[in-house]
C-alpha atoms as a PDB file:
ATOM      1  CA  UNK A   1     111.413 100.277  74.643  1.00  0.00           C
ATOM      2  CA  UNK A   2     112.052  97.094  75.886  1.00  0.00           C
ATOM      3  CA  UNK A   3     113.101  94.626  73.274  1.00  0.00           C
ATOM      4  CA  UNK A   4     111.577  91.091  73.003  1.00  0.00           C
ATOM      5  CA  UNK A   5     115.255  89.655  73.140  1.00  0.00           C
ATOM      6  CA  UNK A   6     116.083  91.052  76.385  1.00  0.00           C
ATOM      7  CA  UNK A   7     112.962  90.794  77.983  1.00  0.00           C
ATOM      8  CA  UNK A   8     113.191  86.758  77.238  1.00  0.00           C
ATOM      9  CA  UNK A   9     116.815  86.664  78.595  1.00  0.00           C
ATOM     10  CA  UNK A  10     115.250  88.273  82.156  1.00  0.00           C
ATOM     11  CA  UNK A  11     112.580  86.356  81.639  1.00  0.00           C
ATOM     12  CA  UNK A  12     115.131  83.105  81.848  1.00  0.00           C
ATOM     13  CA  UNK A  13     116.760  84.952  84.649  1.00  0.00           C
ATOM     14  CA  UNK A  14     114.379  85.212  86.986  1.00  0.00           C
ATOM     15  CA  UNK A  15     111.958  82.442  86.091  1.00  0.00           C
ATOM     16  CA  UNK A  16     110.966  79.958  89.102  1.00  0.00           C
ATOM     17  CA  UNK A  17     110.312  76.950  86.358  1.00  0.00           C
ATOM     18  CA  UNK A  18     110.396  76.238  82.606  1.00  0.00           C
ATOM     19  CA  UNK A  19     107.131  78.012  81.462  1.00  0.00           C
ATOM     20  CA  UNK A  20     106.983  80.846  84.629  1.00  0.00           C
ATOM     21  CA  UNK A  21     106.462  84.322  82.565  1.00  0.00           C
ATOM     22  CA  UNK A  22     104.305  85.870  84.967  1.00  0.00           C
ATOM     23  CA  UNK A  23     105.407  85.512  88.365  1.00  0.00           C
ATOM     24  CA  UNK A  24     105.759  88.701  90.679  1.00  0.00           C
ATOM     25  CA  UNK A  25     109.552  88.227  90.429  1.00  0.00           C
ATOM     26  CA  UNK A  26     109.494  88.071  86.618  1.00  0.00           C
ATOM     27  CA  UNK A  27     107.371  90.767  86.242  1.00  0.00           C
ATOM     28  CA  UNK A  28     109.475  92.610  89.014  1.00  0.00           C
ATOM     29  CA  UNK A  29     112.804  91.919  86.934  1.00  0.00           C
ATOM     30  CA  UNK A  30     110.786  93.360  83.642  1.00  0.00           C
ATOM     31  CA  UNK A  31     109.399  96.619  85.533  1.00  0.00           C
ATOM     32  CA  UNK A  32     112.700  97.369  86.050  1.00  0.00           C
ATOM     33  CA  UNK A  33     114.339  97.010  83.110  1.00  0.00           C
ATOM     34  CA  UNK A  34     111.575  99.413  81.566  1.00  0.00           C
ATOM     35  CA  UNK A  35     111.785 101.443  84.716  1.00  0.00           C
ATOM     36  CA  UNK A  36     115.922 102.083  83.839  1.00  0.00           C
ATOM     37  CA  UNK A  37     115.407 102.824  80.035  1.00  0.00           C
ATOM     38  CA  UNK A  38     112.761 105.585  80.429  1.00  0.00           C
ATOM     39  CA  UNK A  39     114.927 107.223  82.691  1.00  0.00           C
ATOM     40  CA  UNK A  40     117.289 107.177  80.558  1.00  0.00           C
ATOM     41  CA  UNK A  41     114.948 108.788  78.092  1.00  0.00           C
ATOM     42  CA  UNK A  42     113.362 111.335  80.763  1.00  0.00           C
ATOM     43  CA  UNK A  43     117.021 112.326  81.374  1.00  0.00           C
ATOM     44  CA  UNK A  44     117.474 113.899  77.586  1.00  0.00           C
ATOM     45  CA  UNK A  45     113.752 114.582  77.366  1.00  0.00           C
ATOM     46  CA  UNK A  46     112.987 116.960  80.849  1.00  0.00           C
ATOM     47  CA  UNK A  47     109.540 117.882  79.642  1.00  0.00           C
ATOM     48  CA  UNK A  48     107.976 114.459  78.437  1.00  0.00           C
ATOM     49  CA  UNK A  49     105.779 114.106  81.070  1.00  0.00           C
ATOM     50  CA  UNK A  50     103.465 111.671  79.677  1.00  0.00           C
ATOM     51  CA  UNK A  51     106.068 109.437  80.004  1.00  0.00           C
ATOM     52  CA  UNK A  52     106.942 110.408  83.472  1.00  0.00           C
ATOM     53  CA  UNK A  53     103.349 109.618  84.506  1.00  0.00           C
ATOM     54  CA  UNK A  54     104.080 105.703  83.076  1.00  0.00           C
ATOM     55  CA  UNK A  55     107.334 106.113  84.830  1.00  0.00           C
ATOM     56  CA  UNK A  56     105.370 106.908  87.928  1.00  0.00           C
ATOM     57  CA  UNK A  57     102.768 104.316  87.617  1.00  0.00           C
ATOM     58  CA  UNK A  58     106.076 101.041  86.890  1.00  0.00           C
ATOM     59  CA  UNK A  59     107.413 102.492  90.260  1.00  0.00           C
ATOM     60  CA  UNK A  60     104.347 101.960  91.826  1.00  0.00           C
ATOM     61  CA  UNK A  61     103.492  98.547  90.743  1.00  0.00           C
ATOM     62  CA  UNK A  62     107.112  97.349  91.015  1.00  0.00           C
ATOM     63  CA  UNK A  63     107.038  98.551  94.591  1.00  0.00           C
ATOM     64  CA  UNK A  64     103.810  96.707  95.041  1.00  0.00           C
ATOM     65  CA  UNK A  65     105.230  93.196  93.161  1.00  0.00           C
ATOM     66  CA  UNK A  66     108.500  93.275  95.491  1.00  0.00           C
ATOM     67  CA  UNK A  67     106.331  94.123  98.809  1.00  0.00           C
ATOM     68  CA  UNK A  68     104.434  90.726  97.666  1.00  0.00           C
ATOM     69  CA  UNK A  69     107.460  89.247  97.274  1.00  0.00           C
ATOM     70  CA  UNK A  70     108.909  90.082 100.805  1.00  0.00           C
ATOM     71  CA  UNK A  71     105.520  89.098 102.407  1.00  0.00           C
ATOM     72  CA  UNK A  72     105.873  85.832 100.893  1.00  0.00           C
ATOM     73  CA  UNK A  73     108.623  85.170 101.501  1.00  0.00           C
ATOM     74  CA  UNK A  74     108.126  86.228 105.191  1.00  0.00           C
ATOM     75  CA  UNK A  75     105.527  83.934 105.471  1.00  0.00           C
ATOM     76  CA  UNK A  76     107.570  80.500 103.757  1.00  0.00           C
ATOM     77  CA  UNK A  77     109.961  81.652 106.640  1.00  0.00           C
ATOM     78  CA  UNK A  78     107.804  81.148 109.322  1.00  0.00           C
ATOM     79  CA  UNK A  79     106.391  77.858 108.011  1.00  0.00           C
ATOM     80  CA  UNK A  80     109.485  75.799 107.920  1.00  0.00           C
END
């Protein structure tokens, strides 16, 4: 599990300004972190598959957060 220090040090890492916490990038950059530690855990644990469902489902809505993200910034791209 992710712990609340390290998810407010990639929270400071990928923030776009001083109170950003939710952003698609932020929440991209806290998928995953999640994302690599039950991995890890699915690695010693082969037949969890609860967790391997909520593995599943992070993939999926970190693959839908960074397609937002390359949309966007698509978009910014062809504005300027």
């Amino acid at each position: 599990m992710l712990s609340a220090k390290k998810k407010q040090q990639l929270i400071k890492k990928s923030q776009i300004h001083e109170k950003d916490t939710g952003s698609s990038k932020v929440q991209a950059a806290i998928l995953s972190a999640r994302i690599d530690e039950l991995a890890e855990h699915l690695k010693k644990h082969k037949k969890d598959n609860s967790s391997r469902r909520g593995l599943i489902k992070m993939v999926a809505d970190r693959r839908a957060h960074l397609k937002y993200l390359e949309r966007r910034s698509k978009t910014k791209a062809r504005v300027r």
